[in-house]
Protein backbone atom coordinates (compact mmCIF):
# COMPACT_ATOMS: atom_id res chain seq x y z
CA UNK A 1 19.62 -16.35 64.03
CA UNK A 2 22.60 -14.15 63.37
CA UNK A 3 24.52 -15.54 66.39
CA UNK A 4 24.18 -19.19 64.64
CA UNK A 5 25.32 -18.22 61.41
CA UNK A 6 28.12 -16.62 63.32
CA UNK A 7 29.13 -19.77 65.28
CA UNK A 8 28.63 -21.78 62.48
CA UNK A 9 30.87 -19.80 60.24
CA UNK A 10 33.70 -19.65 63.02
CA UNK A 11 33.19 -23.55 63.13
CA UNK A 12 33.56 -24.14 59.38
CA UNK A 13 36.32 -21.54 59.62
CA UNK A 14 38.66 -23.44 62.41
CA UNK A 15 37.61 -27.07 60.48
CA UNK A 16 34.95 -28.43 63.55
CA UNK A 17 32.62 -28.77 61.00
CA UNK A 18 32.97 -29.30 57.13
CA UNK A 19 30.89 -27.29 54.87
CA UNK A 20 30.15 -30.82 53.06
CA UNK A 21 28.36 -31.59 56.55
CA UNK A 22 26.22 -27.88 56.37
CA UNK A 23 25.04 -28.39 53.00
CA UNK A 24 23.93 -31.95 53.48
CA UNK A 25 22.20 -30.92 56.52
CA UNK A 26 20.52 -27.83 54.75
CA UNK A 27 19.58 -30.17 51.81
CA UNK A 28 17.84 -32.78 54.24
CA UNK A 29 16.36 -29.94 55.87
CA UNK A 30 14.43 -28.76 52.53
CA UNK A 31 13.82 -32.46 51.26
CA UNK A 32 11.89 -33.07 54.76
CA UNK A 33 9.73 -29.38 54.72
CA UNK A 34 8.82 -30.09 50.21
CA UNK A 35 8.06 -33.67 51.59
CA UNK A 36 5.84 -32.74 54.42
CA UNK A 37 3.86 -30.18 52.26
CA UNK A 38 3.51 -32.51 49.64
CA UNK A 39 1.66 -35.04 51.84
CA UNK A 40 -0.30 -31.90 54.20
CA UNK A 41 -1.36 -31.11 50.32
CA UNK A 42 -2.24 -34.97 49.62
CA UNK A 43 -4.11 -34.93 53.05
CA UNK A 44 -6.06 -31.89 52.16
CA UNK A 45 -6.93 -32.98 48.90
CA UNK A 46 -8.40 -36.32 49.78
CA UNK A 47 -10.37 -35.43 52.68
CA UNK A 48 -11.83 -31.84 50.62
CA UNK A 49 -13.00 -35.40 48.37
CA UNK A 50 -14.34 -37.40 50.79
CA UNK A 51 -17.12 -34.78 51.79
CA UNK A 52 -18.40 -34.05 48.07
């Protein structure tokens, strides 16, 4: 994990990659995982109210 923060901070730091580019990545990243909990929580919910 520390190597890829390494190699992505040597990127950003000779321009390969724009830190624009990171944070959209990162911010796709946690809309998919709050997303997927969301509907595992949904899921959950309606079958716990499907056996009552």
């Amino acid at each position: 994990m520390d190597a890829g923060l390494n190699l992505l901070d040597t990127a950003i730091g000779f321009g390969l990659v724009s830190v624009a580019a990171v944070a959209a990545v990162f911010g796709k990243f946690l809309l998919g995982g709050l997303l997927a909990a969301l509907a595992l929580g949904v899921f959950v919910r309606l079958k716990r109210r499907t056996k009552s």
